[in-house]
N, C-alpha and C. Protein backbone atom coordinates (compact mmCIF):
# COMPACT_ATOMS: atom_id res chain seq x y z
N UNK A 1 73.16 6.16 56.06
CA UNK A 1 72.09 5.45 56.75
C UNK A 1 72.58 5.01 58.11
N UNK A 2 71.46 5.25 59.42
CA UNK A 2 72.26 4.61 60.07
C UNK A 2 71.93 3.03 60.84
N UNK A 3 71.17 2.39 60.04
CA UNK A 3 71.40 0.71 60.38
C UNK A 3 72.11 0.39 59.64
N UNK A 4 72.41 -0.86 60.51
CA UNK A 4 73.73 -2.08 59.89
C UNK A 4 72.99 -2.79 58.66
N UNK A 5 73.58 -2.81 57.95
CA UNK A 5 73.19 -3.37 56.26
C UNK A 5 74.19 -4.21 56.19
N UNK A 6 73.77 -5.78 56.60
CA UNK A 6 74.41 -6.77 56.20
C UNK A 6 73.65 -7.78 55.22
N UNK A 7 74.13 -8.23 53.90
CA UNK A 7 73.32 -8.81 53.05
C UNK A 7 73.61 -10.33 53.36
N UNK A 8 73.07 -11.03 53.84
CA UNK A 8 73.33 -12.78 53.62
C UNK A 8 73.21 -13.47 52.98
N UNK A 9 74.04 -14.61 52.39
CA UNK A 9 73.87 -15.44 51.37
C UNK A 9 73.01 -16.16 51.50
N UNK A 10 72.38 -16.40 52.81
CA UNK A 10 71.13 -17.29 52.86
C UNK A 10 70.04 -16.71 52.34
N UNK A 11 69.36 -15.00 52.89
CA UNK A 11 68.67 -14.73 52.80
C UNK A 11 68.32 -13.15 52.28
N UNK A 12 68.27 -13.15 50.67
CA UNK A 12 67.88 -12.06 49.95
C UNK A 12 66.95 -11.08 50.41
N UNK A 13 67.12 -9.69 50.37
CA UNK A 13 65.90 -8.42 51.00
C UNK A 13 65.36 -8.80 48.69
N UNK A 14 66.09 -9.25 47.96
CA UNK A 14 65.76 -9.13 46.56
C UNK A 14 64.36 -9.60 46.57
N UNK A 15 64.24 -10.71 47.62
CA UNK A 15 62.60 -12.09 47.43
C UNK A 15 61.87 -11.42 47.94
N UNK A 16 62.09 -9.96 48.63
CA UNK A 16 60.55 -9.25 48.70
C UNK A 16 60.57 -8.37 48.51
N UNK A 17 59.22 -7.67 48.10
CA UNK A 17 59.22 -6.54 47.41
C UNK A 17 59.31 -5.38 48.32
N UNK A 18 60.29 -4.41 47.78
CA UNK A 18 60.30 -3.13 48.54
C UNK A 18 59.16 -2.30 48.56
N UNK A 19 58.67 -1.99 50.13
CA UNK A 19 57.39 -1.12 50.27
C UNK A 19 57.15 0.00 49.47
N UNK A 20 56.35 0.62 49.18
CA UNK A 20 56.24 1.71 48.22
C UNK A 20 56.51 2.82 49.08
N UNK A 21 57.33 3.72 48.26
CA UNK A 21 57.85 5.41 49.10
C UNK A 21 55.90 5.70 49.54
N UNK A 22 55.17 5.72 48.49
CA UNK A 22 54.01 6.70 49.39
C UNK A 22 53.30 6.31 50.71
N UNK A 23 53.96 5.55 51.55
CA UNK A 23 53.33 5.05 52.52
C UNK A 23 54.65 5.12 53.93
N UNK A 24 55.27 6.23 53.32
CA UNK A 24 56.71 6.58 54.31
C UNK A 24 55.59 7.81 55.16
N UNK A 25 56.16 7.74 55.88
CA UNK A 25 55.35 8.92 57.51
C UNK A 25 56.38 9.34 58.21
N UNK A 26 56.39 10.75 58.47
CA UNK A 26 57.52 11.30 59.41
C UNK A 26 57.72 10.19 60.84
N UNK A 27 58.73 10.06 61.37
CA UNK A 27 58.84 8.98 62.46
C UNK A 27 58.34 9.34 63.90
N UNK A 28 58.05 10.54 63.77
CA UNK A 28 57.59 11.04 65.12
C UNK A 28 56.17 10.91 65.12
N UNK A 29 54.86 10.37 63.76
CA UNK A 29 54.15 10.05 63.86
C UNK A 29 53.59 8.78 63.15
N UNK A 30 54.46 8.18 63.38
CA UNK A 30 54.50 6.64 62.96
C UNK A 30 53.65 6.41 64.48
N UNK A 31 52.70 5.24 63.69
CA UNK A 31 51.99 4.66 64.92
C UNK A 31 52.40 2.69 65.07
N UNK A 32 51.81 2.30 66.00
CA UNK A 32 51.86 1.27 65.72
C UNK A 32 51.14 0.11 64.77
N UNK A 33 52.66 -0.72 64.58
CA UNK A 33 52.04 -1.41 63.40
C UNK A 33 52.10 -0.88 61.78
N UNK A 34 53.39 0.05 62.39
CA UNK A 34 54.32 0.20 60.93
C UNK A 34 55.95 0.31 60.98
N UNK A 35 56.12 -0.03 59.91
CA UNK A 35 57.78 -0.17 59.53
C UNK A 35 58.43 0.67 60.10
N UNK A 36 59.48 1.26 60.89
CA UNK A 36 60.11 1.97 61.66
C UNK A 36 61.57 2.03 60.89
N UNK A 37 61.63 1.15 59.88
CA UNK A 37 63.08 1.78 59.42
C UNK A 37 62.71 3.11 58.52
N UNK A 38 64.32 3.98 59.30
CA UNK A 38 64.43 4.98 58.87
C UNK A 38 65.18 5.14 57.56
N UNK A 39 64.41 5.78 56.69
CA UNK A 39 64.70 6.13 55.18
C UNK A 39 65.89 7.04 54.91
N UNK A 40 67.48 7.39 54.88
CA UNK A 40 68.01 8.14 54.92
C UNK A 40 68.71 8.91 56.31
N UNK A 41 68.82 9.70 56.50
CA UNK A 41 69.50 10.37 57.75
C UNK A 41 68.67 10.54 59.06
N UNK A 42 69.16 9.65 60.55
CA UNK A 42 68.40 9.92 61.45
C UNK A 42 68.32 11.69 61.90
N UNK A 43 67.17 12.44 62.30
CA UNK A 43 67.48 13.47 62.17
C UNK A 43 66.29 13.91 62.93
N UNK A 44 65.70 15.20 63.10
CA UNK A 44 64.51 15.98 64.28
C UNK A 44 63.27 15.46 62.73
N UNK A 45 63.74 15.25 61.52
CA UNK A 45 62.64 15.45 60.44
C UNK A 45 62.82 14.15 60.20
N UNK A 46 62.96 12.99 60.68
CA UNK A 46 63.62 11.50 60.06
C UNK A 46 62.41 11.32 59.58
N UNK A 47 62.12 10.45 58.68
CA UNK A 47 60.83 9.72 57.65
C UNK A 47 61.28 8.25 58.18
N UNK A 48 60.15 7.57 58.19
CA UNK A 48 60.41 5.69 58.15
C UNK A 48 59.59 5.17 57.15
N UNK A 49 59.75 4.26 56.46
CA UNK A 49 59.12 3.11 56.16
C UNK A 49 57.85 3.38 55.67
N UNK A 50 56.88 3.03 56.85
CA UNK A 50 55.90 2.95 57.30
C UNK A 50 54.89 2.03 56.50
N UNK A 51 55.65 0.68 56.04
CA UNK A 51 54.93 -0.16 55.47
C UNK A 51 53.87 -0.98 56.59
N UNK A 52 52.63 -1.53 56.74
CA UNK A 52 51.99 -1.84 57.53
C UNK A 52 52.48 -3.61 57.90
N UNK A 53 52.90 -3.92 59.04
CA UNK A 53 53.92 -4.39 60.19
C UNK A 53 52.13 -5.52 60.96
N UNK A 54 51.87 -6.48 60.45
CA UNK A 54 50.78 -7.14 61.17
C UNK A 54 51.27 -8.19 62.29
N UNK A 55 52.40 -8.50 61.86
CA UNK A 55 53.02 -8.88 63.50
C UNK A 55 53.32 -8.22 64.55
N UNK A 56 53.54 -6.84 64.56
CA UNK A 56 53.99 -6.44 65.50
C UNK A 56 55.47 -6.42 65.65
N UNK A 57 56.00 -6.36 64.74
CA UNK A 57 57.48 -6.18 64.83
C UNK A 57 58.19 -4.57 64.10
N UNK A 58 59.02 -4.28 64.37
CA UNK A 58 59.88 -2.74 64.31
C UNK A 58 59.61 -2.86 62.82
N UNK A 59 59.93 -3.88 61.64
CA UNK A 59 60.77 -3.64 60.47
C UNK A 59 59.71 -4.38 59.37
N UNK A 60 59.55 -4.04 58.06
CA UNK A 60 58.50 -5.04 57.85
C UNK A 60 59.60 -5.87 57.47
N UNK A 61 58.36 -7.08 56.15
CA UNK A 61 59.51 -7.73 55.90
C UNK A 61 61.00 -7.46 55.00
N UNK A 62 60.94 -6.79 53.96
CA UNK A 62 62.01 -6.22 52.90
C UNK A 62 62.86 -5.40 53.96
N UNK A 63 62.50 -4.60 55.27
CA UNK A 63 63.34 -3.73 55.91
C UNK A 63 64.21 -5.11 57.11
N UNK A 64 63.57 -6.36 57.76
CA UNK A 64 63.91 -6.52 58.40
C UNK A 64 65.11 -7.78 57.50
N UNK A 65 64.93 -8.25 56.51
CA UNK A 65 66.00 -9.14 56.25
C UNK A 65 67.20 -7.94 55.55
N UNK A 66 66.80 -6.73 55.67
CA UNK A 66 68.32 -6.26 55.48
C UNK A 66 69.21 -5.81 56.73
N UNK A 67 68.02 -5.56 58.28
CA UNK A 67 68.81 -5.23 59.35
C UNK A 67 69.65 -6.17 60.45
N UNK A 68 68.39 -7.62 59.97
CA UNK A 68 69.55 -8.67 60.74
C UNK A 68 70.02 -9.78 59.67
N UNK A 69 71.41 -10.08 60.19
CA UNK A 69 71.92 -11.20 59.41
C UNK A 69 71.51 -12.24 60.27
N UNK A 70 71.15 -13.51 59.33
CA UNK A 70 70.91 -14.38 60.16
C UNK A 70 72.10 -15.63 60.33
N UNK A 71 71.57 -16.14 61.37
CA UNK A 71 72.77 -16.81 62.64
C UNK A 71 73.46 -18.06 61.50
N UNK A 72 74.51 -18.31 61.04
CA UNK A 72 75.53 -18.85 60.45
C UNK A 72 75.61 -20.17 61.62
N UNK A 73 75.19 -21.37 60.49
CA UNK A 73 75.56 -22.65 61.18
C UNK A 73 77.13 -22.85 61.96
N UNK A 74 77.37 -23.18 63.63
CA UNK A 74 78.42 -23.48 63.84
C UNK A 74 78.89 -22.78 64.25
N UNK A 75 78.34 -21.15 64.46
CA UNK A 75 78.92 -19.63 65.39
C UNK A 75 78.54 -19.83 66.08
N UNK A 76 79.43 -19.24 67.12
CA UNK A 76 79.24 -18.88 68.40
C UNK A 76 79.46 -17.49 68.57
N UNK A 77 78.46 -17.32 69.01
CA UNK A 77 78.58 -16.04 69.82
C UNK A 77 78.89 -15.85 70.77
């Protein structure tokens, strides 16, 4: 795969439910206002997600608490 898969102790991808495979769309016709993580190998045939995204953000929710970790009290970046 190629996003960063960091799991946090704060915040489980477990507390939401994973989108259903039949609603994955090749990525070259993903439109807006769906999940953009890519399912397996980036590639000319890549598949995403394509769970429906009503904010307007890249990842829904189950895709986006596995791509960012969130910010640890007391780091600095």
């Amino acid at each position: 795969m190629n996003q960063l898969v960091r799991m946090s102790h704060l915040v489980s991808a477990d507390s939401v439910e994973e989108p259903s495979p039949e609603l994955r769309v090749p990525f070259a016709q993903s439109g807006a206002f769906v999940c953009k993580f890519i399912i397996g190998e980036p590639n000319d045939r890549a598949v995403c997600c394509g769970a429906p995204v009503p904010d307007g953000k890249s990842w829904c929710a189950f895709h986006r608490k596995i791509v960012f970790e969130p910010t640890r009290p007391g780091r600095i970046r």
